[in-house]
N, C-alpha and C. Protein backbone atom coordinates (compact mmCIF):
# COMPACT_ATOMS: atom_id res chain seq x y z
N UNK A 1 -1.81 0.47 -8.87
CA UNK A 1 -1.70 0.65 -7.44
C UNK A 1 -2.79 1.61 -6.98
N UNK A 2 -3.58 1.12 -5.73
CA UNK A 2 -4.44 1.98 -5.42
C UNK A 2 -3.90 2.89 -4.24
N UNK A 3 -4.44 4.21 -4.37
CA UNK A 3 -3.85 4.91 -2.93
C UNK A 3 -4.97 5.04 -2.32
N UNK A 4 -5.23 4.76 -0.92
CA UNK A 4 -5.78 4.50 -0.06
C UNK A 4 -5.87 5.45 1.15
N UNK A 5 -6.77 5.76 1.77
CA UNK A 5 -6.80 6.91 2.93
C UNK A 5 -6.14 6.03 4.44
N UNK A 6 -6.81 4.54 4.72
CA UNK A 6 -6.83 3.64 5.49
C UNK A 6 -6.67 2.22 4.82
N UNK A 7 -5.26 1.38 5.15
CA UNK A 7 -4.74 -0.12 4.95
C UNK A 7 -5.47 -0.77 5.72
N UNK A 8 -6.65 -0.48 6.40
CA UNK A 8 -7.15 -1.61 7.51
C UNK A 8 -7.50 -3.15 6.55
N UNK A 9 -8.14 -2.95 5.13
CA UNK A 9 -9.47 -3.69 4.45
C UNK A 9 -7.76 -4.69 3.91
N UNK A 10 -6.94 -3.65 3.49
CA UNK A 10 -5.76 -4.48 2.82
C UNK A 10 -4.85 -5.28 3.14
N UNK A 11 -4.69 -4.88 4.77
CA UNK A 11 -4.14 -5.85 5.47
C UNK A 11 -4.30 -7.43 5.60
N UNK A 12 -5.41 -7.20 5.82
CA UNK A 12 -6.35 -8.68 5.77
C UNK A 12 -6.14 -9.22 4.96
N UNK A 13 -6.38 -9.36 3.88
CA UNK A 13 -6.18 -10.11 2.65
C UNK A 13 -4.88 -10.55 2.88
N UNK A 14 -5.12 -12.51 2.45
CA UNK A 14 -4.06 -13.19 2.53
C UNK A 14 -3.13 -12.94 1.68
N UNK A 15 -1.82 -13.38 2.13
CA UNK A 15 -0.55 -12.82 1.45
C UNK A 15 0.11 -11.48 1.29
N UNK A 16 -0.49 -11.06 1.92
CA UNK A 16 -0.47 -9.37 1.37
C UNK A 16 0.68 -9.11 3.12
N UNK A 17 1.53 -8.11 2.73
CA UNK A 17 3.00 -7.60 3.74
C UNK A 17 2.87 -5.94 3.55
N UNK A 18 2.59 -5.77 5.20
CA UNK A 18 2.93 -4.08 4.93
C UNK A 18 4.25 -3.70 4.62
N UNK A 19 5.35 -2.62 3.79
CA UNK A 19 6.52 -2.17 3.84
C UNK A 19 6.13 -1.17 3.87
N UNK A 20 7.03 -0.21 4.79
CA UNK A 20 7.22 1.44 4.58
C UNK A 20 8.79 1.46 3.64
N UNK A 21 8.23 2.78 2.50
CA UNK A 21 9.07 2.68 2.23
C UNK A 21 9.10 4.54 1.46
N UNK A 22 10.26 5.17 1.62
CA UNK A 22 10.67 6.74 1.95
C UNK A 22 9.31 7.31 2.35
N UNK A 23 9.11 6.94 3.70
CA UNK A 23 8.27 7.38 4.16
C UNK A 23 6.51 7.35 4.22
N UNK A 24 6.03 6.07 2.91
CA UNK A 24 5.00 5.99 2.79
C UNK A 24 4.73 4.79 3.42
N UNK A 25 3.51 3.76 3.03
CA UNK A 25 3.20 2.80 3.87
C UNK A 25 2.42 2.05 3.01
N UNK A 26 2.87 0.97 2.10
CA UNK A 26 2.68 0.44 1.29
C UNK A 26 2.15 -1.08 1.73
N UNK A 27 1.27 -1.42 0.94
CA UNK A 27 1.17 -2.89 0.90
C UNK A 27 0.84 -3.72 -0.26
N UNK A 28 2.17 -4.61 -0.57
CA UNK A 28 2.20 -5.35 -1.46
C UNK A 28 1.92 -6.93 -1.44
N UNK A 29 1.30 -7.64 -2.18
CA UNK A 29 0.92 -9.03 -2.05
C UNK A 29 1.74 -10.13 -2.93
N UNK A 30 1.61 -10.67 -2.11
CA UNK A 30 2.65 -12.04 -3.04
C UNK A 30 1.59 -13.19 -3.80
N UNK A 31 0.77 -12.94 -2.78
CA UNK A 31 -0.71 -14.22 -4.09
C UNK A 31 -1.17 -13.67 -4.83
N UNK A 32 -1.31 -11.94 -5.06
CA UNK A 32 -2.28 -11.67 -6.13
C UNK A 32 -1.23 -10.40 -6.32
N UNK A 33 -0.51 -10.45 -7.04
CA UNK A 33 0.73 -9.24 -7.20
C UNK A 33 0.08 -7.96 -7.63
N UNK A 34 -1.35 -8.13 -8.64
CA UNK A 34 -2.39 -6.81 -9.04
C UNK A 34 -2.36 -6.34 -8.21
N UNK A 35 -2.48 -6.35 -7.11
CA UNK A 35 -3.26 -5.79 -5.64
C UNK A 35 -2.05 -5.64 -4.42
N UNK A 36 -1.99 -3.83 -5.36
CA UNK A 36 -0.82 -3.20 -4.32
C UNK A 36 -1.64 -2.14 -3.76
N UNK A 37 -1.46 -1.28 -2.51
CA UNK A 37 -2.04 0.17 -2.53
C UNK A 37 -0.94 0.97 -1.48
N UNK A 38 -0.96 1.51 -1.26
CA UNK A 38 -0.61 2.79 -0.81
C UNK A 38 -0.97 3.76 0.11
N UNK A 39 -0.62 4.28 1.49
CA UNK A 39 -1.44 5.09 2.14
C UNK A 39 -0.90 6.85 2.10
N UNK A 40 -1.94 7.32 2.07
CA UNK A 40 -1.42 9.28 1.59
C UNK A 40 -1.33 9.34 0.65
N UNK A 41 -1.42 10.76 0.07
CA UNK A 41 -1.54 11.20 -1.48
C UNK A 41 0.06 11.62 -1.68
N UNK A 42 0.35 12.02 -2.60
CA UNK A 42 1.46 12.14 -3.58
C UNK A 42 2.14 13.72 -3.11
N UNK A 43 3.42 14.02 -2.18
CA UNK A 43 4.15 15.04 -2.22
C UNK A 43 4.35 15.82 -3.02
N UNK A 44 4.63 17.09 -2.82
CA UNK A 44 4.77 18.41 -4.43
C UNK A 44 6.16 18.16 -4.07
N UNK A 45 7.02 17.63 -5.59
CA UNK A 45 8.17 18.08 -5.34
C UNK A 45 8.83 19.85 -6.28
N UNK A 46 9.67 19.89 -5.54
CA UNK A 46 9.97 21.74 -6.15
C UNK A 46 10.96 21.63 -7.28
């Protein structure tokens, strides 16, 4: 999974569905399942 600053390039690509999910903003593809990414870096948990 790539994390990504901006989903604009990932959107596009066919098959591909944005989900938010606890708060992030993911996009996963159904034609090419390799090709997930992610927007924002990774929370500190305590």
């Amino acid at each position: 999974m790539k994390v990504l600053s901006s989903l604009k390039s990932a959107k596009s690509r066919p098959g591909c569905q944005v989900v938010k999910r606890r708060g992030r903003v993911f996009v996963i593809c159904k034609a090419n399942p390799r090709f997930k990414a992610v927007q924002g870096k990774a929370k500190k948990r305590k």
